[in-house]
Protein backbone atom coordinates (compact mmCIF):
# COMPACT_ATOMS: atom_id res chain seq x y z
CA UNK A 1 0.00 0.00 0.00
CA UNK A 2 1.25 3.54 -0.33
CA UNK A 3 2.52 5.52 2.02
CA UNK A 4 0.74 8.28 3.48
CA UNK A 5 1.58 9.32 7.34
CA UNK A 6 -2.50 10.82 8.00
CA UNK A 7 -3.58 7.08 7.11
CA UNK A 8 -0.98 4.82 8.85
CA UNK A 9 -1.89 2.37 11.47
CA UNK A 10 1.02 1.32 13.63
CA UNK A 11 -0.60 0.19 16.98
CA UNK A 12 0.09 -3.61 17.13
CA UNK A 13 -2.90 -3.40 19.15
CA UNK A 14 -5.07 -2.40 16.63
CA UNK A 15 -3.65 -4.51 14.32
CA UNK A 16 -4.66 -7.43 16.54
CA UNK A 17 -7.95 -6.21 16.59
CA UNK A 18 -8.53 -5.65 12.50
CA UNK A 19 -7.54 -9.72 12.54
CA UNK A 20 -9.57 -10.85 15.73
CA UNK A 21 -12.51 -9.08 14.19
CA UNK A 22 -11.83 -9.42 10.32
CA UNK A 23 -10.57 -13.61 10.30
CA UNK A 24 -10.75 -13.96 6.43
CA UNK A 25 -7.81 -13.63 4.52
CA UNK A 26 -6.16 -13.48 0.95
CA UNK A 27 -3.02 -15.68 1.13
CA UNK A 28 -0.56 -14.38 -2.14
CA UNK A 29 2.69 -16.10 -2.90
CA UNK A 30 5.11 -15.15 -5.77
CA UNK A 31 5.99 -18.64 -6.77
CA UNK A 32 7.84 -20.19 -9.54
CA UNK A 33 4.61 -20.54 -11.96
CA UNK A 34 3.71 -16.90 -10.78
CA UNK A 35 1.08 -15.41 -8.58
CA UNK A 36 -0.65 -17.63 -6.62
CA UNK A 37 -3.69 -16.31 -4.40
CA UNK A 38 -6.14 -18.06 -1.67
CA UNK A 39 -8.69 -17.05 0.59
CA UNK A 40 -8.70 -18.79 4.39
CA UNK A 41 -9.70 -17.95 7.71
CA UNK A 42 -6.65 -16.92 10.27
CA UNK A 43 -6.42 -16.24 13.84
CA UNK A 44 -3.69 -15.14 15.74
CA UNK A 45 -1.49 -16.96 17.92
CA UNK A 46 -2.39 -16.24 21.15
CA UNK A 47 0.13 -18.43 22.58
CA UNK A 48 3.03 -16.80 20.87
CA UNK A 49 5.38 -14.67 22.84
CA UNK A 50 4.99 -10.76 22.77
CA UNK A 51 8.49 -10.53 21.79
CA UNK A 52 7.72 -12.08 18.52
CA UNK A 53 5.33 -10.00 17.29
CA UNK A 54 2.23 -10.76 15.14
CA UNK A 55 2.22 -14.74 14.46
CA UNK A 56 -1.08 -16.24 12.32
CA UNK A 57 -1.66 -19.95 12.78
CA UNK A 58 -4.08 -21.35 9.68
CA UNK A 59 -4.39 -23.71 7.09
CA UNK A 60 -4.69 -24.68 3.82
CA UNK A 61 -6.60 -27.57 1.80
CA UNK A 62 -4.58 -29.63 -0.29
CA UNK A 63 -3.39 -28.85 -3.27
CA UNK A 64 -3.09 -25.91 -2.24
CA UNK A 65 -0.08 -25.70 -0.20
CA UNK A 66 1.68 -27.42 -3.26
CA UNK A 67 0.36 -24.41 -5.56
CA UNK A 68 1.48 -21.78 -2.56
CA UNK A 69 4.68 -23.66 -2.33
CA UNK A 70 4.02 -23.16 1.03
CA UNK A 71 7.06 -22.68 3.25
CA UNK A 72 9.48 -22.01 0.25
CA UNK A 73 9.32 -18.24 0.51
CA UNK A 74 7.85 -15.08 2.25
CA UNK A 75 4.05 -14.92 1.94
CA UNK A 76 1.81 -12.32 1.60
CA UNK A 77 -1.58 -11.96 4.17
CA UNK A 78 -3.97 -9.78 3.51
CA UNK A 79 -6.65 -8.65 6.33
CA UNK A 80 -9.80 -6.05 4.58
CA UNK A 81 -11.35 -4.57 6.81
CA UNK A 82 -14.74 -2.30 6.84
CA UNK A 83 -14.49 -0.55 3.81
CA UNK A 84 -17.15 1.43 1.31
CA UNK A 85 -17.98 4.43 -1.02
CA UNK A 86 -17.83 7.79 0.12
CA UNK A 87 -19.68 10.48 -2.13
CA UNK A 88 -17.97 13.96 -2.69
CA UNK A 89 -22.11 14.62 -2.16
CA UNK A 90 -21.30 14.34 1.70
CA UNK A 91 -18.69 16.76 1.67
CA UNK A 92 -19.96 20.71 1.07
CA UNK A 93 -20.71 22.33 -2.20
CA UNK A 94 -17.03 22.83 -3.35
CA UNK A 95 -15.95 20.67 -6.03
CA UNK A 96 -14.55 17.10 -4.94
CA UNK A 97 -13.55 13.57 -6.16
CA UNK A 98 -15.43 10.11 -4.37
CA UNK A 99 -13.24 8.18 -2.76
CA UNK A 100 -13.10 4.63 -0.64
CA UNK A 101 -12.34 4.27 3.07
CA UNK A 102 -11.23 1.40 4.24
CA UNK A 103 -8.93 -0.64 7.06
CA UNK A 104 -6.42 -2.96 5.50
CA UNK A 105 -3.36 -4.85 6.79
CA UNK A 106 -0.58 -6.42 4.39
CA UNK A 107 1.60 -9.02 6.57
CA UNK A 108 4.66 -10.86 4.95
CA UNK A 109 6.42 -13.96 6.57
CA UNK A 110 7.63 -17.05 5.49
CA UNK A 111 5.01 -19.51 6.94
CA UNK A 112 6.57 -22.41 9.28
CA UNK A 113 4.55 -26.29 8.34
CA UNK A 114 2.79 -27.42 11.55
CA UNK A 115 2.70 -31.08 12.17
CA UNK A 116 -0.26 -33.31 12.09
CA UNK A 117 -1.38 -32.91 15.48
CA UNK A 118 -0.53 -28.72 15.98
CA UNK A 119 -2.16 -28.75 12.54
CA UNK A 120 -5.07 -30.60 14.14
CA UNK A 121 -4.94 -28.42 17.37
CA UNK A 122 -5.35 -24.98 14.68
CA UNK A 123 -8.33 -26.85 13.20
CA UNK A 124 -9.73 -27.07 16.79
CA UNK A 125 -9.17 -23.75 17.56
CA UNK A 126 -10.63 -22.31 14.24
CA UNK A 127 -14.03 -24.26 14.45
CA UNK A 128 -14.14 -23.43 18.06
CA UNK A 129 -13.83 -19.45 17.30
CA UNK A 130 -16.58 -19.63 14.59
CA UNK A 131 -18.83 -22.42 16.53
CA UNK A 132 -18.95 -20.02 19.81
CA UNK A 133 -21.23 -17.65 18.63
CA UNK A 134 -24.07 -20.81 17.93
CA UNK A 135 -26.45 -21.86 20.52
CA UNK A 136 -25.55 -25.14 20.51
CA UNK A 137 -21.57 -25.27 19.11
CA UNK A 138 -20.39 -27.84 16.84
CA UNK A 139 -17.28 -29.18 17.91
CA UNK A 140 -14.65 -30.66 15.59
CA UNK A 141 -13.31 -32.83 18.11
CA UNK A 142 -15.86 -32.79 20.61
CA UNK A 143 -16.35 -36.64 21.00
CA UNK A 144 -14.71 -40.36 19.85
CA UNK A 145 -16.50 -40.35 16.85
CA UNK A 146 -16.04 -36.53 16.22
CA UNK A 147 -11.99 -37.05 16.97
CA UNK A 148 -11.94 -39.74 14.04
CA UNK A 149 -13.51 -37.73 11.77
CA UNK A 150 -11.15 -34.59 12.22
CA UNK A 151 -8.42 -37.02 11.98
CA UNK A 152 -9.66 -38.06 8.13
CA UNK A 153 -10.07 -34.45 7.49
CA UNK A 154 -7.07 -32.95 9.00
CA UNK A 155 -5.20 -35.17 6.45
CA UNK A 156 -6.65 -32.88 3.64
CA UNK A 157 -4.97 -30.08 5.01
CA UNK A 158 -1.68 -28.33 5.85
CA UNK A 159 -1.31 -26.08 8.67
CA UNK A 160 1.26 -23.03 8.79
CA UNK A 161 2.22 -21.09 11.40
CA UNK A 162 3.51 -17.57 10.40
CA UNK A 163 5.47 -14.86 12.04
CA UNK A 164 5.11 -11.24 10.81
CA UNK A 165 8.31 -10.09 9.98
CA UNK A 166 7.25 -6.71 7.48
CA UNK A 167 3.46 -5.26 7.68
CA UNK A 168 1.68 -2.11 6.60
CA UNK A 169 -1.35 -0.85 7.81
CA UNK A 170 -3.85 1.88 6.62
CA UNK A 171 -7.07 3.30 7.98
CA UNK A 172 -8.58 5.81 5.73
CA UNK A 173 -11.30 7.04 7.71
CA UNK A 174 -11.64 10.52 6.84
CA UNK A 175 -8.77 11.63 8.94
CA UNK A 176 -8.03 14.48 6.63
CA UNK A 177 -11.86 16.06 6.64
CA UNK A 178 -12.74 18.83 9.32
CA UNK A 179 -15.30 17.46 11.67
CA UNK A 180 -18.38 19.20 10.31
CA UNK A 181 -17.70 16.57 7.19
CA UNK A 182 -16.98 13.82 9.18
CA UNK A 183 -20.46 14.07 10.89
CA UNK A 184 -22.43 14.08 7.23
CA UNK A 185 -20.47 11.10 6.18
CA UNK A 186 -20.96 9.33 9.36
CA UNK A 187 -24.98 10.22 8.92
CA UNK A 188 -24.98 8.67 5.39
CA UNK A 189 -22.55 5.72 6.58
CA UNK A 190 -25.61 4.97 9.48
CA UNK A 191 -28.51 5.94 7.43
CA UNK A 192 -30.30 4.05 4.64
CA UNK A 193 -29.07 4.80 1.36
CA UNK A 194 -27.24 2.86 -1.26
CA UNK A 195 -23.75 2.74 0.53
CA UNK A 196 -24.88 2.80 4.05
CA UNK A 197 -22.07 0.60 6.32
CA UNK A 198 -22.76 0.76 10.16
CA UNK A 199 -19.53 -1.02 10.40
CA UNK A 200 -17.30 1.46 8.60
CA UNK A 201 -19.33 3.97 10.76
CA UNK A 202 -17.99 2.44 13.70
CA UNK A 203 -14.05 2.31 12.80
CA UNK A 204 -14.72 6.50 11.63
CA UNK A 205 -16.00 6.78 15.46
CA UNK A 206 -13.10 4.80 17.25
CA UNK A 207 -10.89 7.04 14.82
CA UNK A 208 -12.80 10.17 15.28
CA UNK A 209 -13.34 9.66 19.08
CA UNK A 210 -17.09 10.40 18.06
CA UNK A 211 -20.20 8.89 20.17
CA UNK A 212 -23.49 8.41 18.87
C-alpha cells in the first residue's frame, strides 16, 4: 500500500484487533509458476510470545499448499477490513472527487509447516472461534467419533504457522476532513441509502473519538 503518514496504522494493538474481528484472509505467494492467491480464515497466535510480534496460525486444503509452495518463501496476508464508497455529495458544495475508506493490513512472513497434530490443534481452535457464537456449538473434536472424523479431514490439510516479519497498515477514515464533514459522512454511513455501512461507521468513530 502507499505511504501516506495521516492514514498509517502502527498500533500492534489495533492490528490485533482488525484480525480478531476481520478472520478472512487473501493468502498471495510469488511462486515459480507466478502469482498464486487463496482465501482462508486466520487467527492469531495467542500463545506466541509478545516478543515475537504478530504470528497467524491457519491452514490450507490440499493442493493448495503445493500451488502456494508453502514454506518455500515469504508470503503475503492480507486482512480487509470495513471498507465502502464515500460520495464527494457528503462533503460541502465545493468541487470534490469520491473516494473509498477502508482498514487494511498487508503481513509478509515465510510460513513455518505445523505437524499433524498442531495442525489438528489450529483446526480445533478455528471451528471453536466460529462455533462459539451458535447456541448449541459444533465441535470438531468434541467426542470419539467426532476425533476420528477430524483425523480423516485434518489429512486434507496443511497447517502453517507464520510470524510477521514486514506489515503495513492503513485506515482511511476521513482523517483528513474537518469534523463538520466527518459528521455528514458518518450520517450517510448509518442511514439508509445505497452505501450505508454501520460497520465502517464504527471504525470513523473509534478514529474520530465520536459517540453516537
Amino acid at each position: 500500500m502507499r505511504h501516506n503518514p495521516i492514514f498509517e496504522q502502527g498500533d500492534p494493538a489495533e492490528i490485533r484487533r482488525l484480525i480478531r474481528e476481520n478472520p478472512r484472509a487473501t493468502l498471495i505467494s510469488h511462486t515459480e509458476s507466478g502469482l498464486v492467491a487463496s482465501h482462508y480464515p486466520v487467527l492469531l497466535d495467542e500463545e506466541a510470545d509478545e516478543t515475537d510480534g504478530i504470528v497467524l496460525v491457519s491452514h490450507v486444503g490440499r493442493p493448495d499448499e503445493a500451488l502456494h509452495e508453502l514454506g518455500r518463501h515469504e508470503l503475503l496476508v492480507i486482512i480487509q477490513g470495513p471498507h465502502g464508497y464515500i460520495s464527494p455529495g457528503w462533503y460541502d458544495a465545493a468541487p470534490a472527487v469520491p473516494t473509498w475508506n477502508f482498514v487494511a493490513a498487508h503481513l509478509n512472513g515465510t510460513p513455518e509447516l505445523l505437524s499433524d497434530e498442531e495442525n489438528l490443534r489450529v483446526l480445533d481452535r478455528l471451528v471453536d472461534h466460529f462455533e462459539e457464537r451458535m447456541p448449541e456449538p459444533r465441535r470438531l473434536s468434541g467426542t470419539e467419533a467426532n476425533a476420528a472424523y477430524a483425523a480423516r479431514i485434518a489429512a486434507g490439510t496443511v497447517g502453517f504457522r507464520l510470524r510477521v516479519n514486514r506489515l503495513t497498515a492503513k485506515s482511511k477514515l476521513s482523517q483528513n476532513k474537518p469534523a463538520e464533514t466527518v459528521a455528514r459522512i458518518l450520517g450517510e454511513l448509518e442511514g439508509d441509502g445505497p452505501y450505508a455501512s454501520p460497520g465502517l461507521a464504527a471504525e470513523m468513530r473509534r478514529v474520530h473519538g465520536v459517540d453516537r
